[in-house]
Protein backbone atom coordinates (compact mmCIF):
# COMPACT_ATOMS: atom_id res chain seq x y z
CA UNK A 1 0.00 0.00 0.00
CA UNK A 2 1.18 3.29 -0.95
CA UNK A 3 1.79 6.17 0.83
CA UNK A 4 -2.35 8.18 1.38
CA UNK A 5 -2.61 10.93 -0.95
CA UNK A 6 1.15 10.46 -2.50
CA UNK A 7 1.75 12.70 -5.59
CA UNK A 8 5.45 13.36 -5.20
CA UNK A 9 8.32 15.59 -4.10
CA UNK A 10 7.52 18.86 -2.69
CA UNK A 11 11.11 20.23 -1.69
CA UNK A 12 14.45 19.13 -0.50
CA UNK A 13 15.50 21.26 2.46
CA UNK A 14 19.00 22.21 2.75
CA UNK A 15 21.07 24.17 5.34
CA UNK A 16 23.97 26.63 4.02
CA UNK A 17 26.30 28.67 6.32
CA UNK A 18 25.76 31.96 4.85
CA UNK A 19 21.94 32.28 3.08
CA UNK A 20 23.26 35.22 1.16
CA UNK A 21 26.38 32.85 -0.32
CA UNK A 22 23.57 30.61 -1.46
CA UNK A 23 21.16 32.72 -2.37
CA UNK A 24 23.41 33.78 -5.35
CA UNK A 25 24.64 31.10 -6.14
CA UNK A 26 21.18 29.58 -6.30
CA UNK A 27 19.60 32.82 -8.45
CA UNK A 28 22.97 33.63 -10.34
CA UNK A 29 24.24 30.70 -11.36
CA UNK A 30 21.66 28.11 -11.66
CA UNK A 31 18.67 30.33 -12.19
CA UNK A 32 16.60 29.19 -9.28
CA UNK A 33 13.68 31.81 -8.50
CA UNK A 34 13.11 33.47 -5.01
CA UNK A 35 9.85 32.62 -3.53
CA UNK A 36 10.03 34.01 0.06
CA UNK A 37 11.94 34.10 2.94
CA UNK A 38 9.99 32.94 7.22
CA UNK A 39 12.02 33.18 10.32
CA UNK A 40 13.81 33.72 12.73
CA UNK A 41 12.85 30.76 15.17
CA UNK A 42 13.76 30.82 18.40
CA UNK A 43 12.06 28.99 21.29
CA UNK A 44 12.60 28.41 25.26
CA UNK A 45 11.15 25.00 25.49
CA UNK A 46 12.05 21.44 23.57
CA UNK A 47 9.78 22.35 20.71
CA UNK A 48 12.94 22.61 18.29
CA UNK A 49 14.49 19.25 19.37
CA UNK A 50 11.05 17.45 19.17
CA UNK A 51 9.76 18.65 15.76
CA UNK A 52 13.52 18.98 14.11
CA UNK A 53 15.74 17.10 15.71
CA UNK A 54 18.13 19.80 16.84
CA UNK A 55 19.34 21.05 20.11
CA UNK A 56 16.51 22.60 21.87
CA UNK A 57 18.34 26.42 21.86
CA UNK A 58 19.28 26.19 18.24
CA UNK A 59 18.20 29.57 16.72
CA UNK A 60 16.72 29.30 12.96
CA UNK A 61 17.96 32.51 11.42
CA UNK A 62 16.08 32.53 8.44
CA UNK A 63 14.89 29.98 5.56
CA UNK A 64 14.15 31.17 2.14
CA UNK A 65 11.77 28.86 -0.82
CA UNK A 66 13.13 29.08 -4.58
CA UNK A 67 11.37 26.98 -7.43
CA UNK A 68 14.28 25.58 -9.63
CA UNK A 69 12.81 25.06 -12.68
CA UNK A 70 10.02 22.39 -13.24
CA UNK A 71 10.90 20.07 -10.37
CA UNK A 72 11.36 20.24 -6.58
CA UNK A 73 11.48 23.46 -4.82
CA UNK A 74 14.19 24.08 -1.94
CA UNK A 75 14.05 25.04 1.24
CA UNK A 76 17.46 26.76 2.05
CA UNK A 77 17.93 26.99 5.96
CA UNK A 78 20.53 29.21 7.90
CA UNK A 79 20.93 28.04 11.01
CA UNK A 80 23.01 29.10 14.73
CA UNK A 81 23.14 25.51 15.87
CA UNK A 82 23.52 25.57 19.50
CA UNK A 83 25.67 22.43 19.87
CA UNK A 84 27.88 23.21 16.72
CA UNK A 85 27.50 22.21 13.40
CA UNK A 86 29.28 19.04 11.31
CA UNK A 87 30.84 19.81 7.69
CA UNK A 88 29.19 18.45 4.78
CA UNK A 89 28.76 15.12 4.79
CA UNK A 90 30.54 13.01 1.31
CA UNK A 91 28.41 10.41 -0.77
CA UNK A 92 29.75 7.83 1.13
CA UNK A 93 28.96 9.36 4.56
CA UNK A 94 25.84 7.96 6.04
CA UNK A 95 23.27 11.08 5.37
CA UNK A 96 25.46 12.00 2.03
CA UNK A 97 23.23 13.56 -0.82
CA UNK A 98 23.54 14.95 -3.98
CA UNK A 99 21.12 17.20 -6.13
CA UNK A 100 20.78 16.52 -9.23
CA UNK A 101 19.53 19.01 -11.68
CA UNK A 102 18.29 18.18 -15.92
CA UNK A 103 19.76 19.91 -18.59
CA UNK A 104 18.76 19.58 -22.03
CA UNK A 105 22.43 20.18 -23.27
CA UNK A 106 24.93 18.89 -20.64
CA UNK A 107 28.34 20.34 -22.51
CA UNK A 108 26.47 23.64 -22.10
CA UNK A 109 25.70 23.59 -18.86
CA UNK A 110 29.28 22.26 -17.97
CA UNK A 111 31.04 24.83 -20.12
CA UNK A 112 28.59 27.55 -18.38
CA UNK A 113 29.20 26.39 -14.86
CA UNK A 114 33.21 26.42 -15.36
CA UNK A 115 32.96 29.85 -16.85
CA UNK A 116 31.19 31.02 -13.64
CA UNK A 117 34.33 29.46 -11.51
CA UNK A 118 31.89 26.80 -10.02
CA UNK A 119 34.27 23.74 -9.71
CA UNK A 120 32.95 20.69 -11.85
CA UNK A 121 34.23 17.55 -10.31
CA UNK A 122 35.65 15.69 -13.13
CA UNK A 123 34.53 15.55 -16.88
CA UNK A 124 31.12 14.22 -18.11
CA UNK A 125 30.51 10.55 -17.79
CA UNK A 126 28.16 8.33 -20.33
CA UNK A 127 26.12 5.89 -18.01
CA UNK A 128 26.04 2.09 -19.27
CA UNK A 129 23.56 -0.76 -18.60
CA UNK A 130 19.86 0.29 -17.85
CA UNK A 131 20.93 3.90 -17.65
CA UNK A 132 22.55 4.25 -21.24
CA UNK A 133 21.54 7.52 -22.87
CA UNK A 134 22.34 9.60 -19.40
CA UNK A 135 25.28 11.82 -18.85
CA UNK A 136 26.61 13.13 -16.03
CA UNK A 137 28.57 15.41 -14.09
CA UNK A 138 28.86 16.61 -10.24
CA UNK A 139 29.68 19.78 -9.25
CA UNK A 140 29.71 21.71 -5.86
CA UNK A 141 28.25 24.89 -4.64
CA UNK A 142 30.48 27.24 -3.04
CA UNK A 143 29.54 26.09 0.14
CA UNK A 144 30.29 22.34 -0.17
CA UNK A 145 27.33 21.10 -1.23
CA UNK A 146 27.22 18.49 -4.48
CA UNK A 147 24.93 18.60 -7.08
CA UNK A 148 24.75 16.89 -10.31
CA UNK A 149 23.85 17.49 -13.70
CA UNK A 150 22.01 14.80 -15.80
CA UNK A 151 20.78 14.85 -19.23
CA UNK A 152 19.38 12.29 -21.32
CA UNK A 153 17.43 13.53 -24.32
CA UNK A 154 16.55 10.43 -25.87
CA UNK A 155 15.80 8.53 -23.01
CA UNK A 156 17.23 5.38 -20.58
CA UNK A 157 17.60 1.95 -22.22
CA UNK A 158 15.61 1.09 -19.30
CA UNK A 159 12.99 2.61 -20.76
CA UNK A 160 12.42 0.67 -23.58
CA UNK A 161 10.48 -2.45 -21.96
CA UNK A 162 9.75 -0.83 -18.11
CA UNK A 163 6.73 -1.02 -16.80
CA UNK A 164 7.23 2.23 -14.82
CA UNK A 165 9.19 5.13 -15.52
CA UNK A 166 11.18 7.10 -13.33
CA UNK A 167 9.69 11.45 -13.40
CA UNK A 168 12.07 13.65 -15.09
CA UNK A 169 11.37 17.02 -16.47
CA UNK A 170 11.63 15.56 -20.52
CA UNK A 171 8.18 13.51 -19.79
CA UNK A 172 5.11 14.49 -21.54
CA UNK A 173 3.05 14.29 -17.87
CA UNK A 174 6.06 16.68 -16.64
């Protein structure tokens, strides 16, 4: 049994160490668009470690909403974490994440990034095996984060014979 009601991804929330670093990154460089911005959050009693899992006098200095493109919206959080704060974790760390982002034209989008001195991890790889037809490259936001870009204009091999397909913004439904 599914999920009641499930209809997909709203956002991914992320936390940055300086909103303003991110913000223009996220407007200026990938083309995200500000939504609006709630906080600060401060509160006296446990609320903070019961709903988020943080220590209960960690002040929420503000969160802003951008819609990046035609997929899921982030939630960008600046935090003064009362107990301290851990770096970003890798891929390999248990919590590690990556973003990652469609283009239509990946060797645009990587010559683009470079030319904004964003560091692109590597060169662009061709995926094999189910995912043939996919590119890739990461790349990391000035603040540590990685991301990825994907593109895959004619499709997945998987694709041909699957009874499901995985969402991406190149779908007629999208």
């Amino acid at each position: 049994m599914p999920l009641p009601g499930l209809r997909g991804a709203d956002h991914l929330g992320i936390t940055v160490p300086d909103l303003e670093e991110a913000h223009a990154f996220l407007v200026d460089v990938l083309g995200a668009q500000y939504v609006y911005t709630l906080g600060p959050f401060q509160r006296n009693d446990d609320w903070m470690q019961e709903q988020l899992g943080v220590h209960p006098r960690t002040v929420m200095r503000e969160l802003r909403f951008y819609r990046l493109g035609h997929g899921t919206n982030l939630e960008v959080f600046q935090y003064e974490a009362a107990d301290g704060q851990k770096p970003v974790p890798r891929n390999s760390d248990l919590g590690g994440h990556h973003l990652a982002i469609y283009v239509d034209d990946l060797d645009a989008a990587v010559e683009y990034l470079r030319s904004r001195g964003v560091e692109v991890m590597g060169e662009p790889v061709a995926s094999r095996n189910a995912s043939e037809g996919q590119r890739w490259v990461y790349f990391r936001a000035p603040w540590g984060m990685q991301f990825e870009l994907v593109s895959f204009p004619q499709g997945k091999a998987y694709e041909a014979d699957a009874a499901v397909l995985l969402w991406h913004p190149g779908h007629p439904e999208a």
